[in-house]
N, C-alpha and C. Protein backbone atom coordinates (compact mmCIF):
# COMPACT_ATOMS: atom_id res chain seq x y z
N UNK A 1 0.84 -1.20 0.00
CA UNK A 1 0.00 0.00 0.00
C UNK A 1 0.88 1.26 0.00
N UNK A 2 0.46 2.11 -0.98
CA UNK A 2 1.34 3.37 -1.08
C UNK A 2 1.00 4.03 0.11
N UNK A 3 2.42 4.77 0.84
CA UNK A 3 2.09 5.54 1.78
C UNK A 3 2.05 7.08 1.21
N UNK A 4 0.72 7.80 2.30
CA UNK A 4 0.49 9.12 1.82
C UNK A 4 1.48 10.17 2.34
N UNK A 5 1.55 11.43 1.38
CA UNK A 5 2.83 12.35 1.96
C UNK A 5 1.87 13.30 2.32
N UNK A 6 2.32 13.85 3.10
CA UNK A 6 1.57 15.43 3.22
C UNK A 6 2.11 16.91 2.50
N UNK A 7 1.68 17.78 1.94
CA UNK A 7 1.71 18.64 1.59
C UNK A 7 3.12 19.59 1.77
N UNK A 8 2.79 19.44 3.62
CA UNK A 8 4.26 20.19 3.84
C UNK A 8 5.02 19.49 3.61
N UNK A 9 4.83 17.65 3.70
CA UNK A 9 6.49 17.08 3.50
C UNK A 9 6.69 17.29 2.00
N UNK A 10 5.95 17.49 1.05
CA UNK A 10 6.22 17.15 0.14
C UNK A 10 7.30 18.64 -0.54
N UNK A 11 6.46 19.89 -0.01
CA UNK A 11 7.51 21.52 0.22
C UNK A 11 8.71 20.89 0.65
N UNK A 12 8.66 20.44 2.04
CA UNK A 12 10.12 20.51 2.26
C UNK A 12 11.18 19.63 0.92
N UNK A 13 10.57 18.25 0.81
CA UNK A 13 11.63 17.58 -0.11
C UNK A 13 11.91 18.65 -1.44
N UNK A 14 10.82 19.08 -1.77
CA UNK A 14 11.06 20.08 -3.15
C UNK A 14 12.12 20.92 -2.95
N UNK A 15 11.97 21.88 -1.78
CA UNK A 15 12.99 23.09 -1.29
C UNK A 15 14.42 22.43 -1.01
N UNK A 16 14.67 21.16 -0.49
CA UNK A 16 16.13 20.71 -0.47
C UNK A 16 16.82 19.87 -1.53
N UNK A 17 15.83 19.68 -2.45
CA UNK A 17 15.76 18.92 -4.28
C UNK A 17 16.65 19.82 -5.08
N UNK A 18 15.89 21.36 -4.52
CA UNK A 18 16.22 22.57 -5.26
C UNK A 18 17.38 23.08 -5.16
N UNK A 19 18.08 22.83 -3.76
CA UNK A 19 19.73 23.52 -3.52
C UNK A 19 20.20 21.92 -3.64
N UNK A 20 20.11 20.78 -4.03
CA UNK A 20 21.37 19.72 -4.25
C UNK A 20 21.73 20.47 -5.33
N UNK A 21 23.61 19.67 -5.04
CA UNK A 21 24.61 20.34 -5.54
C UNK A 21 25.04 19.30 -6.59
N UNK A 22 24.42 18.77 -7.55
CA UNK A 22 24.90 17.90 -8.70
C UNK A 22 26.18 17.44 -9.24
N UNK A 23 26.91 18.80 -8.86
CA UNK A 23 27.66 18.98 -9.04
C UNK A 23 29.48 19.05 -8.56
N UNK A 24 29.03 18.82 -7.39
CA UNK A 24 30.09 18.43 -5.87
C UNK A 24 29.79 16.98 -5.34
N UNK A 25 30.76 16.76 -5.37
CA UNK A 25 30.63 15.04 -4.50
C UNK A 25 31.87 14.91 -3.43
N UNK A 26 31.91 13.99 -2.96
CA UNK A 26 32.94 13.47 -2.23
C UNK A 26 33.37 11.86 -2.25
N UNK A 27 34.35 11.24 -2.24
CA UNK A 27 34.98 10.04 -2.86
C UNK A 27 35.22 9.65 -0.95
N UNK A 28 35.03 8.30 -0.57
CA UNK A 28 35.36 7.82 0.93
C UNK A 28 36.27 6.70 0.34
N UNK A 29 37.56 6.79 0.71
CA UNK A 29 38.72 5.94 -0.24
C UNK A 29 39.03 4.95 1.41
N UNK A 30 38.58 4.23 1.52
CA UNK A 30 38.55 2.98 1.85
C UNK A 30 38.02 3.43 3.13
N UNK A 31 36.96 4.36 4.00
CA UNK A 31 36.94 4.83 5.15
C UNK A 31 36.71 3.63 6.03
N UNK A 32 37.06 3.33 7.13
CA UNK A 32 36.75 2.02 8.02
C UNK A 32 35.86 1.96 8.92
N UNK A 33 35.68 3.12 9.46
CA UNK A 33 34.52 3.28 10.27
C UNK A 33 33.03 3.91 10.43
N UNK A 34 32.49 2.50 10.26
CA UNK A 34 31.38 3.36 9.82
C UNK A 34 30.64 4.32 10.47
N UNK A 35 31.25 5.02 12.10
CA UNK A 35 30.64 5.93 12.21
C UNK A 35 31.26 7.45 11.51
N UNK A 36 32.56 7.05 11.17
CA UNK A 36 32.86 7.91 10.08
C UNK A 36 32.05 8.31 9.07
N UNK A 37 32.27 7.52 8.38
CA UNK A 37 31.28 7.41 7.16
C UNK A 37 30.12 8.11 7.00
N UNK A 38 28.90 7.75 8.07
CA UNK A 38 28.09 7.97 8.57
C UNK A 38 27.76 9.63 8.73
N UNK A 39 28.83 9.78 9.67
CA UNK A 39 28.87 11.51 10.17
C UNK A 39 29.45 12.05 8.61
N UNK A 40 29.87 11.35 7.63
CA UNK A 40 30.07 11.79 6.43
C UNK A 40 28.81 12.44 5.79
N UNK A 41 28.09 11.06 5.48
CA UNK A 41 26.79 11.60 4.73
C UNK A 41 26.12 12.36 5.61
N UNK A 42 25.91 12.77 7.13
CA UNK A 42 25.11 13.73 7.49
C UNK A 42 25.50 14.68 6.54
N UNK A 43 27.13 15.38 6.88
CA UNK A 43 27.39 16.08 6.66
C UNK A 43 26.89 16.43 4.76
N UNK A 44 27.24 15.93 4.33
CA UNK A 44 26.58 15.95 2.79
C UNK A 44 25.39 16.11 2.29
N UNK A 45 24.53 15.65 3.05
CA UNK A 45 22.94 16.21 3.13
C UNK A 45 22.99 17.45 3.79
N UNK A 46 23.61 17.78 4.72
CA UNK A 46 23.48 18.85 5.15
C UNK A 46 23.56 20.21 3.87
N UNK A 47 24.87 19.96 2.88
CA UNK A 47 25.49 21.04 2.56
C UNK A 47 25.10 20.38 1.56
N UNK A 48 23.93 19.73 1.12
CA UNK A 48 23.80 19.49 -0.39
C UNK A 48 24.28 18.94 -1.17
N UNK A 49 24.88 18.00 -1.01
CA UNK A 49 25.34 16.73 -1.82
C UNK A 49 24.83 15.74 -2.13
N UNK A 50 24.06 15.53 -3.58
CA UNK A 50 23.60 15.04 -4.26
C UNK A 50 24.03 13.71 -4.29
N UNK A 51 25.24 13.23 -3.92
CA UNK A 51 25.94 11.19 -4.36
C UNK A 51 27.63 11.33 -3.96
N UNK A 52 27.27 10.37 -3.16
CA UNK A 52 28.65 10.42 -2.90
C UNK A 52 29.19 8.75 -3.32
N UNK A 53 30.88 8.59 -3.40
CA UNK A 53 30.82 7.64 -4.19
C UNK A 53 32.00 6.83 -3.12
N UNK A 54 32.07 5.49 -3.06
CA UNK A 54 32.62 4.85 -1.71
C UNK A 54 33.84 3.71 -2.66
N UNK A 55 35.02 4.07 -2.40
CA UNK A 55 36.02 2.98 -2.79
C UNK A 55 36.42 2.32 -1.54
N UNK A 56 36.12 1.20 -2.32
CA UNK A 56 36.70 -0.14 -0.96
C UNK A 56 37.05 -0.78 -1.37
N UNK A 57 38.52 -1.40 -1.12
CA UNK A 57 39.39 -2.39 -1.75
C UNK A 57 40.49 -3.12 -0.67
N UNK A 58 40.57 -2.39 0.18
CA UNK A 58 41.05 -2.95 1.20
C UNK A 58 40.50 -2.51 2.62
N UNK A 59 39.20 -1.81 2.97
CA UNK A 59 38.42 -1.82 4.49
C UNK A 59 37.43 -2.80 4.58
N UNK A 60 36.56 -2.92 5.31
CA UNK A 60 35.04 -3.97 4.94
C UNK A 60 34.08 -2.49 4.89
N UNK A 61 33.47 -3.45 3.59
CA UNK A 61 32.52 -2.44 3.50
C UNK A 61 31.12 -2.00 4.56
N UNK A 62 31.42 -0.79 4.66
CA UNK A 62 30.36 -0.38 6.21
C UNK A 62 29.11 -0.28 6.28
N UNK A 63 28.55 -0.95 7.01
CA UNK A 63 27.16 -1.32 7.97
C UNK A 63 26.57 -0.21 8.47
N UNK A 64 25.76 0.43 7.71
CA UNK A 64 25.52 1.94 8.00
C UNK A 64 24.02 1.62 8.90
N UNK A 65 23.81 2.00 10.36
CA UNK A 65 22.69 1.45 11.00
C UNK A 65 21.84 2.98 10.67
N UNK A 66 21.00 2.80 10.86
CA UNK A 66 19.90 3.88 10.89
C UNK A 66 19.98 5.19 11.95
N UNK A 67 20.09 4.68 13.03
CA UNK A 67 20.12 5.75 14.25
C UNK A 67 21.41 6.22 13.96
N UNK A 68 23.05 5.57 13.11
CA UNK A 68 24.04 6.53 13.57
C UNK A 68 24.19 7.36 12.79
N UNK A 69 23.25 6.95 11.19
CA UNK A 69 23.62 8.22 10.01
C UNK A 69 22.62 9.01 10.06
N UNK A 70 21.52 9.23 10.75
CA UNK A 70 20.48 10.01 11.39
C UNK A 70 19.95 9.99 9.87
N UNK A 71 19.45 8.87 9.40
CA UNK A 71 18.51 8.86 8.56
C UNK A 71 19.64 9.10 7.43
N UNK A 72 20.71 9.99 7.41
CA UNK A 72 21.23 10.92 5.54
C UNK A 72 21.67 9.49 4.64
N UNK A 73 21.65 8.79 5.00
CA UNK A 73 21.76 7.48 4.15
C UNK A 73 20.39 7.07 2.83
N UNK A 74 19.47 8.13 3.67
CA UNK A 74 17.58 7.56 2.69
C UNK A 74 18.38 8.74 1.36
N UNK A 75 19.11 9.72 1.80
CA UNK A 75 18.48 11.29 0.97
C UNK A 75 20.03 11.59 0.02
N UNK A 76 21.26 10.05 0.44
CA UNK A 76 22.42 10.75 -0.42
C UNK A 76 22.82 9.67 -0.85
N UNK A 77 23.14 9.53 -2.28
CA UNK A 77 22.91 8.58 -3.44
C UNK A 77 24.19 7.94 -3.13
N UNK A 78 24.29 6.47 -3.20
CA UNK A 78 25.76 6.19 -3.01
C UNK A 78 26.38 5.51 -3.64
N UNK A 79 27.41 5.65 -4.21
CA UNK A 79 27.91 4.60 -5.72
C UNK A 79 29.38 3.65 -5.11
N UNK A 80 29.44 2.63 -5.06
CA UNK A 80 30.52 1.78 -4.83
C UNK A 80 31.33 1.68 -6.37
N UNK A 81 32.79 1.48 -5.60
CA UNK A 81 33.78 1.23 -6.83
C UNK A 81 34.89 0.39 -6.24
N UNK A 82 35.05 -0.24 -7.27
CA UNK A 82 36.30 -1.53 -6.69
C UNK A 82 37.76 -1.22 -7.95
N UNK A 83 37.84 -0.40 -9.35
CA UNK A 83 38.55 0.31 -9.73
C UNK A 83 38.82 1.77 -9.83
N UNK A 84 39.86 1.69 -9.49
CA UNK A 84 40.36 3.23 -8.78
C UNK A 84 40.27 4.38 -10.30
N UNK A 85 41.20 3.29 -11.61
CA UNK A 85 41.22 4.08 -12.56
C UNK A 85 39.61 4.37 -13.22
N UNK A 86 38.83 3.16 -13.17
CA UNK A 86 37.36 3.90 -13.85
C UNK A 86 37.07 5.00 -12.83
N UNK A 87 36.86 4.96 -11.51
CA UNK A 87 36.05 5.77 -10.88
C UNK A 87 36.39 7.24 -11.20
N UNK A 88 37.78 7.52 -11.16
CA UNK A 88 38.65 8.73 -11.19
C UNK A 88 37.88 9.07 -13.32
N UNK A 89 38.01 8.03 -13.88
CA UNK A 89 38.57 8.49 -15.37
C UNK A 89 36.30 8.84 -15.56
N UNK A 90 35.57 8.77 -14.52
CA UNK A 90 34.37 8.50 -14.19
C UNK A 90 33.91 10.16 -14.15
N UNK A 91 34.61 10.39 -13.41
CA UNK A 91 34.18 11.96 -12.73
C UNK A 91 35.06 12.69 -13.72
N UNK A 92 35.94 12.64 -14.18
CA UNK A 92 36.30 13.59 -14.66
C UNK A 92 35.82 13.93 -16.05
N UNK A 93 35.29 12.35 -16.78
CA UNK A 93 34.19 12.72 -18.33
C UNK A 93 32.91 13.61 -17.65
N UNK A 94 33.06 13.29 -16.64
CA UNK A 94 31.74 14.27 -15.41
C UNK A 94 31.84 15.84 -15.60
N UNK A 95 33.22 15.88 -15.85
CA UNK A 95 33.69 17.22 -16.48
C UNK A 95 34.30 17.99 -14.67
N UNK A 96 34.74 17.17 -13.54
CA UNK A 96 35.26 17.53 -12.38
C UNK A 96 36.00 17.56 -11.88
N UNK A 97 36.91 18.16 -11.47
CA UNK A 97 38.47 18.47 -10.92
C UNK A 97 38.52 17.63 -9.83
N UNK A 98 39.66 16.93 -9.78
CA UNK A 98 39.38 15.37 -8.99
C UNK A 98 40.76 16.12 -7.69
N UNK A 99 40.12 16.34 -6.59
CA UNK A 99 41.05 16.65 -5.72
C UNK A 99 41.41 15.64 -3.99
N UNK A 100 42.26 15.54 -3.77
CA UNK A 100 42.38 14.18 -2.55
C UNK A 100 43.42 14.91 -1.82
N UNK A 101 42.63 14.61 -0.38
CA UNK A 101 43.13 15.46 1.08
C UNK A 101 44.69 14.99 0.94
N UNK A 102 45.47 15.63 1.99
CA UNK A 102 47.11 14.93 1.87
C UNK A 102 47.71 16.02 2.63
N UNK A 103 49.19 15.63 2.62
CA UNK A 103 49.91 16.44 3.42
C UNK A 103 51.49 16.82 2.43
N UNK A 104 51.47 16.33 1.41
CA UNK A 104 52.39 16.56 0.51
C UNK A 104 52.97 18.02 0.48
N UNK A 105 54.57 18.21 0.02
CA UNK A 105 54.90 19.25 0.12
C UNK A 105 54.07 20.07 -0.78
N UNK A 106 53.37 19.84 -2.18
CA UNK A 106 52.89 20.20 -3.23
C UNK A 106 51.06 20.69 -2.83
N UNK A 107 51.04 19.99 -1.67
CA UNK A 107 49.34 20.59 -1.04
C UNK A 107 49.23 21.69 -0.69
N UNK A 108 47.54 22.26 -1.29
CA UNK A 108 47.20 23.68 -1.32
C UNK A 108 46.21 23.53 0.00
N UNK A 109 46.21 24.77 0.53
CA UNK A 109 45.12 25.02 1.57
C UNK A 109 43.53 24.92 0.46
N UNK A 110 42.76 24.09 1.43
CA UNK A 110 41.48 24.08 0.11
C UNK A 110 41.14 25.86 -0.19
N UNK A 111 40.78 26.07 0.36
CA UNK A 111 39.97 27.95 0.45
C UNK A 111 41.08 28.32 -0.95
N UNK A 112 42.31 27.65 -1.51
CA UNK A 112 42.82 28.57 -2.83
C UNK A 112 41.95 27.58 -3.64
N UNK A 113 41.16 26.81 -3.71
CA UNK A 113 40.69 25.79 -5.27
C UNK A 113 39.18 26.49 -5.21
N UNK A 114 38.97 26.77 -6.26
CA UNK A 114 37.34 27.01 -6.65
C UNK A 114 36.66 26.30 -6.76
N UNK A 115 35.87 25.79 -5.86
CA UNK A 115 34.95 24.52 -5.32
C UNK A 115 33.90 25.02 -5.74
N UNK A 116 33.64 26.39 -6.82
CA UNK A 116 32.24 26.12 -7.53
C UNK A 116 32.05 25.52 -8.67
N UNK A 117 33.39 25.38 -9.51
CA UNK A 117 33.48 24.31 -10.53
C UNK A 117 33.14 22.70 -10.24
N UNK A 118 33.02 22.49 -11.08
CA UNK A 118 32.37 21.08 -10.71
C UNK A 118 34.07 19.94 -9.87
N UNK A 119 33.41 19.23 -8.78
CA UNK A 119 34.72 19.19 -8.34
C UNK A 119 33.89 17.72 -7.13
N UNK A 120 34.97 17.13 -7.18
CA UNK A 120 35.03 15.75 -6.21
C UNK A 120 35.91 15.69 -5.56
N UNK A 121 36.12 15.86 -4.23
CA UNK A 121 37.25 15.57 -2.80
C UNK A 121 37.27 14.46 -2.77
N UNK A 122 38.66 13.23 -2.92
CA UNK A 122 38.73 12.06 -2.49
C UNK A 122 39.54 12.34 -0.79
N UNK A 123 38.55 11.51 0.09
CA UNK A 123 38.97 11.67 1.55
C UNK A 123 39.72 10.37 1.68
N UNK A 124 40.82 10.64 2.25
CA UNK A 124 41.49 9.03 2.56
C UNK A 124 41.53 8.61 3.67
N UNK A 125 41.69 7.33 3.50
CA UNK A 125 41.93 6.40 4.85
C UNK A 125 42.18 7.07 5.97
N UNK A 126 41.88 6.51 7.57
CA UNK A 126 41.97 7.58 8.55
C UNK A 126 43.94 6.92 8.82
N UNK A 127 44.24 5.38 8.11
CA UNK A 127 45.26 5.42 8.95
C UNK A 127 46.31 5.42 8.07
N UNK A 128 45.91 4.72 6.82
CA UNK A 128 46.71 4.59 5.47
C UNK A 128 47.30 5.55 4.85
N UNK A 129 46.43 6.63 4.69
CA UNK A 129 46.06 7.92 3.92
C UNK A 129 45.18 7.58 2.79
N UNK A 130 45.79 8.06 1.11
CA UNK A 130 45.32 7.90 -0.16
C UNK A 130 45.90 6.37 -0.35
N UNK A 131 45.07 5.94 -0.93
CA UNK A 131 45.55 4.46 -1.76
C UNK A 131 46.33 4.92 -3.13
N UNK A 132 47.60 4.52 -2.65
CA UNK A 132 48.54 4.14 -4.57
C UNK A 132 47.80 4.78 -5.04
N UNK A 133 47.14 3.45 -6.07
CA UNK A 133 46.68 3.81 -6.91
C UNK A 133 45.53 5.04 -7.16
N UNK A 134 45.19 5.79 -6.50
CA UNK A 134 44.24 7.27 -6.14
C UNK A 134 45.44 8.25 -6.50
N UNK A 135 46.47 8.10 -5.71
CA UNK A 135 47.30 9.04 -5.30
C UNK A 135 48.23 9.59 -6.71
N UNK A 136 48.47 8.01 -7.34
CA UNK A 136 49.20 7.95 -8.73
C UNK A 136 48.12 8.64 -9.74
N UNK A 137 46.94 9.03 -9.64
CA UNK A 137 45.98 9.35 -10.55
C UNK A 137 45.82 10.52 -10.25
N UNK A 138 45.38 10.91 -8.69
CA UNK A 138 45.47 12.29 -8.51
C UNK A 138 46.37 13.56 -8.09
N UNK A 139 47.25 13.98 -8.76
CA UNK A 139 48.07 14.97 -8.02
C UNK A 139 47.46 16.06 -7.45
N UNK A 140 46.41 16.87 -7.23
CA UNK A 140 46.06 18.01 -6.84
C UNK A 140 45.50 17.51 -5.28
N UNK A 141 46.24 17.67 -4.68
CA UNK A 141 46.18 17.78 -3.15
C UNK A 141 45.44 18.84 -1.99
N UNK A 142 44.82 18.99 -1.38
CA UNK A 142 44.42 19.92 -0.62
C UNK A 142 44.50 19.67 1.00
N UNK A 143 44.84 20.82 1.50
CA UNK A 143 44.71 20.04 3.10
C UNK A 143 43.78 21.61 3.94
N UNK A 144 43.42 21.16 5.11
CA UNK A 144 43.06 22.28 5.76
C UNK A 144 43.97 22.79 6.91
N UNK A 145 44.24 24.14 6.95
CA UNK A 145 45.07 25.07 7.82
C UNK A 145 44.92 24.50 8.83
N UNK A 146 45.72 24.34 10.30
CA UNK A 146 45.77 23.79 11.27
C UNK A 146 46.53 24.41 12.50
N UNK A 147 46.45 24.64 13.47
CA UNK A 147 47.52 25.68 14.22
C UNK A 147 47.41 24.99 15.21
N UNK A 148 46.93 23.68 15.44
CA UNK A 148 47.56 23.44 17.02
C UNK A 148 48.76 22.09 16.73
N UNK A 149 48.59 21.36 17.76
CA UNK A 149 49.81 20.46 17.85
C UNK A 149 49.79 19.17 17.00
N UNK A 150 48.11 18.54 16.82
CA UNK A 150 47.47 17.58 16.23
C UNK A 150 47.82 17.77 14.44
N UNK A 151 48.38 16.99 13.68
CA UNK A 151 48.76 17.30 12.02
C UNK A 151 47.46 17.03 11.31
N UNK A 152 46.46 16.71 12.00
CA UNK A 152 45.26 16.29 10.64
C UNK A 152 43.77 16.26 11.63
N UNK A 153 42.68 16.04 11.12
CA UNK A 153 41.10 16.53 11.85
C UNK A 153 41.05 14.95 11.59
N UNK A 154 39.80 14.49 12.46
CA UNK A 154 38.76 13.05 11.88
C UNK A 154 38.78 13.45 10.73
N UNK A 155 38.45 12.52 9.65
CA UNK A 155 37.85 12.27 8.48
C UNK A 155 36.85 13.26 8.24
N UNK A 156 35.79 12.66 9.43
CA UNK A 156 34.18 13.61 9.10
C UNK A 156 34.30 14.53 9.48
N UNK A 157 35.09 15.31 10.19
CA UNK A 157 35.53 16.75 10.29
C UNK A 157 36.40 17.20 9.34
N UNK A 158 37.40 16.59 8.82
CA UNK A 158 37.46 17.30 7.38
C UNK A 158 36.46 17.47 6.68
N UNK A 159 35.82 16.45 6.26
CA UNK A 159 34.71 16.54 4.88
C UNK A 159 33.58 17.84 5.14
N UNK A 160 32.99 17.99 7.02
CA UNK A 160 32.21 18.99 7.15
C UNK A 160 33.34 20.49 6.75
N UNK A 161 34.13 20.53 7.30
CA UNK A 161 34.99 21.86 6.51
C UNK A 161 35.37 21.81 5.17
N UNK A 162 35.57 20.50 4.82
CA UNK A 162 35.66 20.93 2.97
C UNK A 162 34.74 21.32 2.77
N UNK A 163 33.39 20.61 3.25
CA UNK A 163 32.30 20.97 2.16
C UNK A 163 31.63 22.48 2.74
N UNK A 164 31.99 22.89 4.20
CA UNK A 164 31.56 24.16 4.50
C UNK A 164 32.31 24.99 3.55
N UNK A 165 33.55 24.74 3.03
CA UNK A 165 33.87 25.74 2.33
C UNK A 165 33.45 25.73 0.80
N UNK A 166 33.01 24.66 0.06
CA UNK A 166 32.87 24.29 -1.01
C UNK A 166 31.42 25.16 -0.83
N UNK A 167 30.52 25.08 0.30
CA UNK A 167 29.14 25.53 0.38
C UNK A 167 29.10 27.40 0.53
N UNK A 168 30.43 27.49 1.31
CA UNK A 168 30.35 29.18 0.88
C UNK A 168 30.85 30.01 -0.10
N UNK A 169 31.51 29.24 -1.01
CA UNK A 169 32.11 29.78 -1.66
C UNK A 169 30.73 29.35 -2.95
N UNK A 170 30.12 28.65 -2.96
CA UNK A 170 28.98 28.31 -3.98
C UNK A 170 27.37 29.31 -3.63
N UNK A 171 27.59 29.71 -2.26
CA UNK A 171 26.45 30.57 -1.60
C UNK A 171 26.70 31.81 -2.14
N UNK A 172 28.04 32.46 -2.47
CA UNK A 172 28.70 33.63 -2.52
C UNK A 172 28.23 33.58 -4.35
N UNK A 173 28.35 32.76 -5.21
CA UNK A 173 28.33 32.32 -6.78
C UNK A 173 26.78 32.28 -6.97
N UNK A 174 25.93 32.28 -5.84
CA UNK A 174 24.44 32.22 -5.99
C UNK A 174 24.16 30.50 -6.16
N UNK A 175 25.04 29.71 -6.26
CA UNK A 175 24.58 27.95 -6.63
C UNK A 175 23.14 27.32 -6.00
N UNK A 176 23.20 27.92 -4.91
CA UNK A 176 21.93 27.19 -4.18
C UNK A 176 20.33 28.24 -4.15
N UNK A 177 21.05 29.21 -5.13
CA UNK A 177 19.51 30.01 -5.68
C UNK A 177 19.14 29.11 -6.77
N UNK A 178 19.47 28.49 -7.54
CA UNK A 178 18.29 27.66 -8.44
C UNK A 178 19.05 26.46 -8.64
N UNK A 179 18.30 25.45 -9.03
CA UNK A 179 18.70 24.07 -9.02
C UNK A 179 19.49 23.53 -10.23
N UNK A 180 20.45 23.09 -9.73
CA UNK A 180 21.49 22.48 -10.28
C UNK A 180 20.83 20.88 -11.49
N UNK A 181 19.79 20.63 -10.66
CA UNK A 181 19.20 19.45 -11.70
C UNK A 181 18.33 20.04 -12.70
N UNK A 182 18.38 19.22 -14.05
CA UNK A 182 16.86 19.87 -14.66
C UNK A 182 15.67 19.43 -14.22
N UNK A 183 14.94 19.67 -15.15
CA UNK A 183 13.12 19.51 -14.45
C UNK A 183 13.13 18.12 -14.32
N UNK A 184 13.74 17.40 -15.84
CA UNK A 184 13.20 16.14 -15.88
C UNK A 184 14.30 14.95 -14.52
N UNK A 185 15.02 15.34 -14.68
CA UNK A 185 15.75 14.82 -13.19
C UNK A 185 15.66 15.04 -12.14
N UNK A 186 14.85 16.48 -11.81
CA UNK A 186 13.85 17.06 -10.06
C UNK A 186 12.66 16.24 -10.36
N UNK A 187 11.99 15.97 -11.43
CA UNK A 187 11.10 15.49 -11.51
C UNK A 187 10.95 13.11 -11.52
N UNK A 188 12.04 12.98 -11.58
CA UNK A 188 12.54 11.50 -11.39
C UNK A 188 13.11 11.45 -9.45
N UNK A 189 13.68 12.39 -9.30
CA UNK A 189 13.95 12.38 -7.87
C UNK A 189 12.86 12.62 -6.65
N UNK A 190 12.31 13.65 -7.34
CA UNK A 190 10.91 13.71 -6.20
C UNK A 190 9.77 12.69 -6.38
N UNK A 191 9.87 11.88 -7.37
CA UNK A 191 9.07 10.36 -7.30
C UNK A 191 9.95 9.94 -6.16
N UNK A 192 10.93 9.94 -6.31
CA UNK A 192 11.87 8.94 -5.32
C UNK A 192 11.43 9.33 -3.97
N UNK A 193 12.00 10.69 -3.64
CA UNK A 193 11.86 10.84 -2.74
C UNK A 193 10.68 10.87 -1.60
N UNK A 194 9.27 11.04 -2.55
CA UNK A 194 8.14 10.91 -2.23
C UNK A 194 8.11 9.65 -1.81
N UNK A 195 8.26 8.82 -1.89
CA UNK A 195 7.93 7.41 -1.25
C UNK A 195 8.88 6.99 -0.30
N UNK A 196 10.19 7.94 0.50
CA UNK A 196 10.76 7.35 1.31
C UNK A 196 10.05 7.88 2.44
């Protein structure tokens, strides 16, 4: 039996349909924990992220329970990949500047990359870092400024500051005044979403 929506739910899904960001993603390169993970996709629903895409090749793939991703698991699209070179050679016919956290002498503070172009953050491992093969594909590095004694944030505290900055610097460009999808793809998604 189809369940009924109400009116206002159906406003709200429209109004947060309308600021996804089609166009920004984030890559979880082998993350291990799934409350990582988890506090990932909040964060991505939060700031409008349309799909995020999960390489696993050497973590187990994570058991996302309901109560710890506070639901953002129903509302953010998720694509698995087990080759490093399709996924990468994936996003970028996507037409997106493929960038992965790091600490390399050659890493930029994110706030210099223009995160309103179309653009994918690969986040790495919390203990590994980037996998090889990511790392051999992607040279453009980014890290975030840091001033105390600790060299790096959680995972899901990077990704909420990448994407806070990816989200103000796209607020400032007007991105989340009109929708990044067309009709006929707001109009395939809000079927979807109507029935969760």
């Amino acid at each position: 039996m189809r369940r009924q929506i109400t009116q206002a739910r159906k406003e709200r899904i429209d109004a947060v349909l309308a600021k996804r960001q089609k166009n920004l993603t984030l890559v979880m390169d082998n993350i291990w924990d799934p409350h990582n993970v988890s506090a990932v996709l909040r964060s991505c629903d939060a700031f409008g992220v349309a799909d995020v895409h999960l390489y696993y090749t050497t973590s187990k793939w994570p058991e996302l329970g309901k109560k710890s991703s506070a639901s953002a698991k129903k509302w953010v699209r998720r694509t698995r990949h087990l080759d490093a070179g399709e996924m990468i050679a994936g996003l970028r016919k996507e037409g997106k500047q493929v960038l992965r956290t790091g600490f390399s002498a050659s890493a930029r503070p994110v706030m210099e990359f223009n995160l309103t172009e179309p653009t994918a953050v690969i986040l790495s491992n919390e203990h590994n870092g980037t996998a090889p093969e990511i790392a051999e594909l992607v040279p453009d590095e980014i890290y975030i400024p840091m001033f105390g004694m600790v060299q790096s944030f959680n995972v899901s505290v990077a990704a909420a500051i990448i994407l806070y900055e990816a989200s103000t610097q796209r607020q400032r460009a007007g991105m989340y005044d009109q929708p990044s999808f067309n009709e006929d793809e707001l109009a395939e998604l809000r079927a979807e979403w109507y029935e969760r």
